[in-house]
N, C-alpha and C. Protein backbone atom coordinates (compact mmCIF):
# COMPACT_ATOMS: atom_id res chain seq x y z
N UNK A 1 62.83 5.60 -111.31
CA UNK A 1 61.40 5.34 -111.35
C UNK A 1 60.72 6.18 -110.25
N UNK A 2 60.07 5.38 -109.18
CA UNK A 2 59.54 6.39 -108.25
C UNK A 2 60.80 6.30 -107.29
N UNK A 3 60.64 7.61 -106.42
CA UNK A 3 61.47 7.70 -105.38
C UNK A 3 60.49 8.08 -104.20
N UNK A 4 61.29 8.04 -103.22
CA UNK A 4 60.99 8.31 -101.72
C UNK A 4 59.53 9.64 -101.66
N UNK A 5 60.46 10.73 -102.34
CA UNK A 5 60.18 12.05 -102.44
C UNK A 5 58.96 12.33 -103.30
N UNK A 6 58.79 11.46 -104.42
CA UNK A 6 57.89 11.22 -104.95
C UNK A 6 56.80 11.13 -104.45
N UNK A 7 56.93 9.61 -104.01
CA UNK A 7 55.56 9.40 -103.35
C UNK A 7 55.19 10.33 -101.92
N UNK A 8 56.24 11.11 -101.05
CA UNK A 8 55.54 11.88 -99.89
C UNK A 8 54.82 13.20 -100.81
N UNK A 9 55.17 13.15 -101.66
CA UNK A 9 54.53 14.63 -102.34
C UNK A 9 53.39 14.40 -102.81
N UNK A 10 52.89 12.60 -103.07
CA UNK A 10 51.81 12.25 -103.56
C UNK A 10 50.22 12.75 -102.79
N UNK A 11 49.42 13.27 -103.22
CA UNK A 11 48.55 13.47 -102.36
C UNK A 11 47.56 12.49 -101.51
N UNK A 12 47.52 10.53 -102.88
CA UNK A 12 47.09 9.70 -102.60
C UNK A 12 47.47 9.07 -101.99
N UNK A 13 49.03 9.36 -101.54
CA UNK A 13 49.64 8.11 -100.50
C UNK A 13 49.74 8.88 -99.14
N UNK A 14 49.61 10.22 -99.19
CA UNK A 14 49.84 11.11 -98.09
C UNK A 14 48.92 11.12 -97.27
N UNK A 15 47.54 11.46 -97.81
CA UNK A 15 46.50 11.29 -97.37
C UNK A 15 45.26 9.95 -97.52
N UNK A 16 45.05 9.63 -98.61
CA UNK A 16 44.30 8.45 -98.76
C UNK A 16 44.76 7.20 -98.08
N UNK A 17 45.73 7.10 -98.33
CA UNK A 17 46.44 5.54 -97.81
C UNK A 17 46.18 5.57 -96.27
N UNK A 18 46.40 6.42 -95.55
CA UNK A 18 46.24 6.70 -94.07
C UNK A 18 44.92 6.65 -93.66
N UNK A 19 44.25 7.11 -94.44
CA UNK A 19 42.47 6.91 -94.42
C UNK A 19 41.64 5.94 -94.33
N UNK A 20 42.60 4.72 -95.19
CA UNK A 20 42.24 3.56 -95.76
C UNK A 20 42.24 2.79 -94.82
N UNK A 21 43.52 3.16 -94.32
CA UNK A 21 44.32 2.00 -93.27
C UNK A 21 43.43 2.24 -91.96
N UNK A 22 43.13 3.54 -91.50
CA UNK A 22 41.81 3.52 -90.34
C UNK A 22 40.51 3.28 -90.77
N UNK A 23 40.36 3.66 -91.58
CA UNK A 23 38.58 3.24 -92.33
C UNK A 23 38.76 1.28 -91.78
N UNK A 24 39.67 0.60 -92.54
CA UNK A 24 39.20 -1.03 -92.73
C UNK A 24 39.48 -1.40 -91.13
N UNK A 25 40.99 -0.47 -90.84
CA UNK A 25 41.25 -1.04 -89.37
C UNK A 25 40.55 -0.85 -88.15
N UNK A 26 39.73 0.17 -88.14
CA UNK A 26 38.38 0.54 -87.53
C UNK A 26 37.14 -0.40 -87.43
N UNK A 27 37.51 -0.51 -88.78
CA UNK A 27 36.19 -1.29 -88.62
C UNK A 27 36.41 -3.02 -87.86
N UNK A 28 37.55 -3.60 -88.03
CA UNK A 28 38.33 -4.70 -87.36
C UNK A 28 38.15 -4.26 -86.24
N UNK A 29 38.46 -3.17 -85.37
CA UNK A 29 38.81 -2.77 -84.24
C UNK A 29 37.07 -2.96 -83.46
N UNK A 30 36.52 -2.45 -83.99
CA UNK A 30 34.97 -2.36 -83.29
C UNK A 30 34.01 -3.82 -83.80
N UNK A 31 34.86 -4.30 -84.27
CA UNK A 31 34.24 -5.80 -84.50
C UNK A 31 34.48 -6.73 -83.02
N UNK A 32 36.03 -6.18 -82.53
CA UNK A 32 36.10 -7.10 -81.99
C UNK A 32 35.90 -6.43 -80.36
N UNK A 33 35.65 -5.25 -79.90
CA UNK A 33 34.91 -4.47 -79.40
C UNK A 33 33.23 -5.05 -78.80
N UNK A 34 32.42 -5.24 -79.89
CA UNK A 34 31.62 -5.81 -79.78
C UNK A 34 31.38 -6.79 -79.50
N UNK A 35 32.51 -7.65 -80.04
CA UNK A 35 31.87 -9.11 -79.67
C UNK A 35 32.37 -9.12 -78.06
N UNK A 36 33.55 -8.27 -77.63
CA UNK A 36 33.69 -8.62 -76.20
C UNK A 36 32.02 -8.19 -75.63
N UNK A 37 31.42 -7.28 -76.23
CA UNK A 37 30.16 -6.74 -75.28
C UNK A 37 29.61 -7.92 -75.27
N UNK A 38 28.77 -8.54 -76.28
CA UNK A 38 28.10 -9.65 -76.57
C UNK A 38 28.61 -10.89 -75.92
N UNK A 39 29.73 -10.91 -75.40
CA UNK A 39 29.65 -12.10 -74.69
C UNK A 39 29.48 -11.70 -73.04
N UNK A 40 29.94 -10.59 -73.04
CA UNK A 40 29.51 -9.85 -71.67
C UNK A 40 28.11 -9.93 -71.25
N UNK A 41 27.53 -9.60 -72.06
CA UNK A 41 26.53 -9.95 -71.90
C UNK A 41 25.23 -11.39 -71.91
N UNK A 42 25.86 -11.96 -72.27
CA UNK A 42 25.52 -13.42 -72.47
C UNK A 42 25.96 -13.97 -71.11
N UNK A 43 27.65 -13.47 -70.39
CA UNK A 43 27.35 -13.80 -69.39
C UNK A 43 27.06 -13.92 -67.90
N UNK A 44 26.16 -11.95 -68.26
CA UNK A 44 25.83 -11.79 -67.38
C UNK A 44 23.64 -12.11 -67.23
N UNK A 45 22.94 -12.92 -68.64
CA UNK A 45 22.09 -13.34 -68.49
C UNK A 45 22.10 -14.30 -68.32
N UNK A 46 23.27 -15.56 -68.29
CA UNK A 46 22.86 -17.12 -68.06
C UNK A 46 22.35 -16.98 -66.30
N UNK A 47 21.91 -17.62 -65.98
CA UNK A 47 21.12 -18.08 -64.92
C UNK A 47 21.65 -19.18 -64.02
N UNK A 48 22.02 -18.23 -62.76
CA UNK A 48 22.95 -19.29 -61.59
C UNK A 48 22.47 -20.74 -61.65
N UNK A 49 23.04 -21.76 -61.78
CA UNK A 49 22.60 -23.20 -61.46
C UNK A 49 21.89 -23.34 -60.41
N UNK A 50 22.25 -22.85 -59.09
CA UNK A 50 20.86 -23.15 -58.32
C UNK A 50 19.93 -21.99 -58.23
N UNK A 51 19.45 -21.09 -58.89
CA UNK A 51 18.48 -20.46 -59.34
C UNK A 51 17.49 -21.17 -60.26
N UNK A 52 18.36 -21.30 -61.37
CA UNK A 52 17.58 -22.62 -62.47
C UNK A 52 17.05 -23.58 -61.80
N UNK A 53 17.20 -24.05 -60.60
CA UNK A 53 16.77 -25.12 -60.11
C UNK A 53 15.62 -25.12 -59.51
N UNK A 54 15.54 -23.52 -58.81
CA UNK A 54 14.39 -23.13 -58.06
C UNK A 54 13.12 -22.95 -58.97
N UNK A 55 13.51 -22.50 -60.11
CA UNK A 55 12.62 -21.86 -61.31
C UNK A 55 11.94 -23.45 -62.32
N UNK A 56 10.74 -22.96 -62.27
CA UNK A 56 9.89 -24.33 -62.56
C UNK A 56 9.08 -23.82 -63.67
N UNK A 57 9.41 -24.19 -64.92
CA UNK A 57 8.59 -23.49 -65.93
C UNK A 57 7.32 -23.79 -66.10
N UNK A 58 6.94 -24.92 -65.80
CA UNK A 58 5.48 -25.38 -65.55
C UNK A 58 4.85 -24.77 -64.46
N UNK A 59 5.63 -24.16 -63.70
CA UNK A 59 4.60 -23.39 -62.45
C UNK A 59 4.70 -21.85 -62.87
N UNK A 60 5.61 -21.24 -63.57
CA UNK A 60 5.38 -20.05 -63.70
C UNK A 60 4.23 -19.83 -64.97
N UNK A 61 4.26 -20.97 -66.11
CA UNK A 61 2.95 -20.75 -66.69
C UNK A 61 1.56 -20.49 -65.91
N UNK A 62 1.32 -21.69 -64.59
CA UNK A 62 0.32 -21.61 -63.51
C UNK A 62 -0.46 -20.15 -63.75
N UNK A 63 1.48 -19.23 -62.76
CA UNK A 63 0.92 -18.14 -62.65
C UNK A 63 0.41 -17.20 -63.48
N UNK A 64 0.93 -17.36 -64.45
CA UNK A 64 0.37 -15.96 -65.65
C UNK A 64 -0.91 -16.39 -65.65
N UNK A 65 -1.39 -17.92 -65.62
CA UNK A 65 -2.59 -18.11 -66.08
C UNK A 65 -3.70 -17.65 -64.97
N UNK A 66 -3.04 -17.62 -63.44
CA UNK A 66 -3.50 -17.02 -62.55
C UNK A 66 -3.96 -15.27 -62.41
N UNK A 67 -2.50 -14.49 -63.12
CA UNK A 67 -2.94 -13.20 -63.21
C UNK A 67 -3.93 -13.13 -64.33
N UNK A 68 -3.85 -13.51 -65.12
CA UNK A 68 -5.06 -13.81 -66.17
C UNK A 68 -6.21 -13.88 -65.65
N UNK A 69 -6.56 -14.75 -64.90
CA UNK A 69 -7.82 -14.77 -63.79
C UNK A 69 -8.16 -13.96 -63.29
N UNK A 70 -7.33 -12.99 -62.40
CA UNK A 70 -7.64 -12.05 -61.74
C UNK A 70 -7.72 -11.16 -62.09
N UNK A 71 -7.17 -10.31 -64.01
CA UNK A 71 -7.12 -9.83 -64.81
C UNK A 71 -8.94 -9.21 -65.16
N UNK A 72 -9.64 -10.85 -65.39
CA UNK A 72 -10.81 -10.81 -65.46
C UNK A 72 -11.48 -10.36 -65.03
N UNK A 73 -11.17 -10.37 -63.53
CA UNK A 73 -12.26 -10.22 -62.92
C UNK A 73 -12.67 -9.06 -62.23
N UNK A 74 -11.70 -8.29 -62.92
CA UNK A 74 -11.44 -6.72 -62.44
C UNK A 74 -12.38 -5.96 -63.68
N UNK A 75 -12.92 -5.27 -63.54
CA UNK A 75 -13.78 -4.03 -63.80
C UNK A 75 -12.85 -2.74 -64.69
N UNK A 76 -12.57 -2.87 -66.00
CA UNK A 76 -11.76 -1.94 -66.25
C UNK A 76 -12.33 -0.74 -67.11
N UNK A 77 -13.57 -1.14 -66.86
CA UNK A 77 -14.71 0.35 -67.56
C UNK A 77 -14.87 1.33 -67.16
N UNK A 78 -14.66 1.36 -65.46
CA UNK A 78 -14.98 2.07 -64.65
C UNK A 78 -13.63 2.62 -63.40
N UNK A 79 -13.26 3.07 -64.67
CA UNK A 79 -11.49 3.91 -63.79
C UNK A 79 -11.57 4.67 -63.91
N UNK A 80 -10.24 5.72 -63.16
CA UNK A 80 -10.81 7.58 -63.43
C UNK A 80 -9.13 7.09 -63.40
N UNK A 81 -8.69 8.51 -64.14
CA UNK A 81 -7.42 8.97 -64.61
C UNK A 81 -7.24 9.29 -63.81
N UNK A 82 -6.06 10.06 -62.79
CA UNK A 82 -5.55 10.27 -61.97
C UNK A 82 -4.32 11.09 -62.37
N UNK A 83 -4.10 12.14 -62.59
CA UNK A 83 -2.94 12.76 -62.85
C UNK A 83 -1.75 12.73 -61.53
N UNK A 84 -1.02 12.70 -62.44
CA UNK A 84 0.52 12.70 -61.00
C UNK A 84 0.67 13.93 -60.74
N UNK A 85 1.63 14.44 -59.68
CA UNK A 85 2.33 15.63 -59.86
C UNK A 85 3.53 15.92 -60.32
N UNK A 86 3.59 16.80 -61.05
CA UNK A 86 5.04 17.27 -61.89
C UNK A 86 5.88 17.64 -61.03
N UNK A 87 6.95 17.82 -61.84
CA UNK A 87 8.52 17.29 -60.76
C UNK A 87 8.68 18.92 -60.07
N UNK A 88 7.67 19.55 -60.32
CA UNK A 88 7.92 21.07 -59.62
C UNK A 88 7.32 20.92 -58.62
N UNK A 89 6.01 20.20 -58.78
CA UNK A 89 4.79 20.11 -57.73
C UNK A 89 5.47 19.41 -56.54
N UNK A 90 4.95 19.92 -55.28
CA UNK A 90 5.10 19.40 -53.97
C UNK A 90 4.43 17.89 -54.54
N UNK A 91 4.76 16.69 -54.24
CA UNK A 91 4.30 15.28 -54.41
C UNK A 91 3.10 15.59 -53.16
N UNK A 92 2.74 15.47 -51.59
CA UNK A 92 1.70 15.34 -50.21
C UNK A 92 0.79 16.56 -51.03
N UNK A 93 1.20 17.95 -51.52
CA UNK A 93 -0.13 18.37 -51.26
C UNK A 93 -1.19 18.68 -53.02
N UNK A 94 -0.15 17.59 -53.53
CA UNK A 94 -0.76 17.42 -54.66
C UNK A 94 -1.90 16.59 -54.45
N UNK A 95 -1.21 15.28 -53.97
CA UNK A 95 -2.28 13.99 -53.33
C UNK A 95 -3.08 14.26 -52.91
N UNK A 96 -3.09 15.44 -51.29
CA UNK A 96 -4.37 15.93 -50.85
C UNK A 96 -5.78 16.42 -51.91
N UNK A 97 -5.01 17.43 -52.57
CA UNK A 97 -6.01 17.81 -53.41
C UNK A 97 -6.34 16.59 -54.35
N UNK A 98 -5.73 15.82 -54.83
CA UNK A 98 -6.56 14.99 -55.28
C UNK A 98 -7.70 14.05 -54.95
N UNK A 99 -7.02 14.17 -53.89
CA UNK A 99 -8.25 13.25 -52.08
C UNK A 99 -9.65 13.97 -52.49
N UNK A 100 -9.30 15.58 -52.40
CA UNK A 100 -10.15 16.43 -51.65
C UNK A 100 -11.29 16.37 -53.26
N UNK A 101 -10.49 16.42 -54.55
CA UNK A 101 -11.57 16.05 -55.71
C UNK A 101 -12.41 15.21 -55.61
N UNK A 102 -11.76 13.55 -55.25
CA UNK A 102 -12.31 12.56 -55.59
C UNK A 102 -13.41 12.49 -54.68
N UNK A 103 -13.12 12.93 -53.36
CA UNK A 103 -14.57 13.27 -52.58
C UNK A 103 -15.40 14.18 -52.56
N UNK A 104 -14.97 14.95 -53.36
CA UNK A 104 -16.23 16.11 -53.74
C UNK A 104 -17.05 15.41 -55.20
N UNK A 105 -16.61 14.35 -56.06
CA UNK A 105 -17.02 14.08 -57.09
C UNK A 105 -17.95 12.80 -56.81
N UNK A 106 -17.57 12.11 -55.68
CA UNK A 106 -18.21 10.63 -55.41
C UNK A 106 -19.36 10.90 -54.41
């Protein structure tokens, strides 16, 4: 029937079968890959017990509702753009000249 010799001469068992076997086992392999990340990560966001303790969710609402306030009461019609300096530009004598605009313009 079949022999040994047979099937190494086969092109589907020579090559496909080997393909197969990393294609599904690959994909097993990075399943479980991932889930190590995902728990890595889970536990590096839980939150120290006495951290949680310090943290008061009713007071940090307070605050947003606080920057909110102060949000208001700021003037945001009346801003000027401000360009940075590029990573070639000296950072001090960029600033200067920008000094030296904003007081020639005001």
């Amino acid at each position: 029937m079949f022999n040994l010799k047979t099937l190494q001469r086969n092109k589907t068992v020579k090559y496909g079968v080997p393909m197969l076997l990393l294609v599904v086992g690959g994909s097993f392999g990075l399943r479980e890959f991932a889930q190590i990340r995902y728990d890595a990560q889970k536990i590096r966001k839980r939150l120290d017990p006495s951290l949680a303790a310090k943290v008061n969710e009713q007071k940090q609402s307070g605050i947003l509702e606080e920057e909110y306030e102060k949000l208001k009461e700021i003037n945001l019609d009346e801003w000027k753009n401000i360009r940075g300096p590029r990573p070639w530009e000296d950072s001090k004598e960029h600033q200067e000249q920008q000094r030296r605009n904003l007081s020639k313009t005001d």
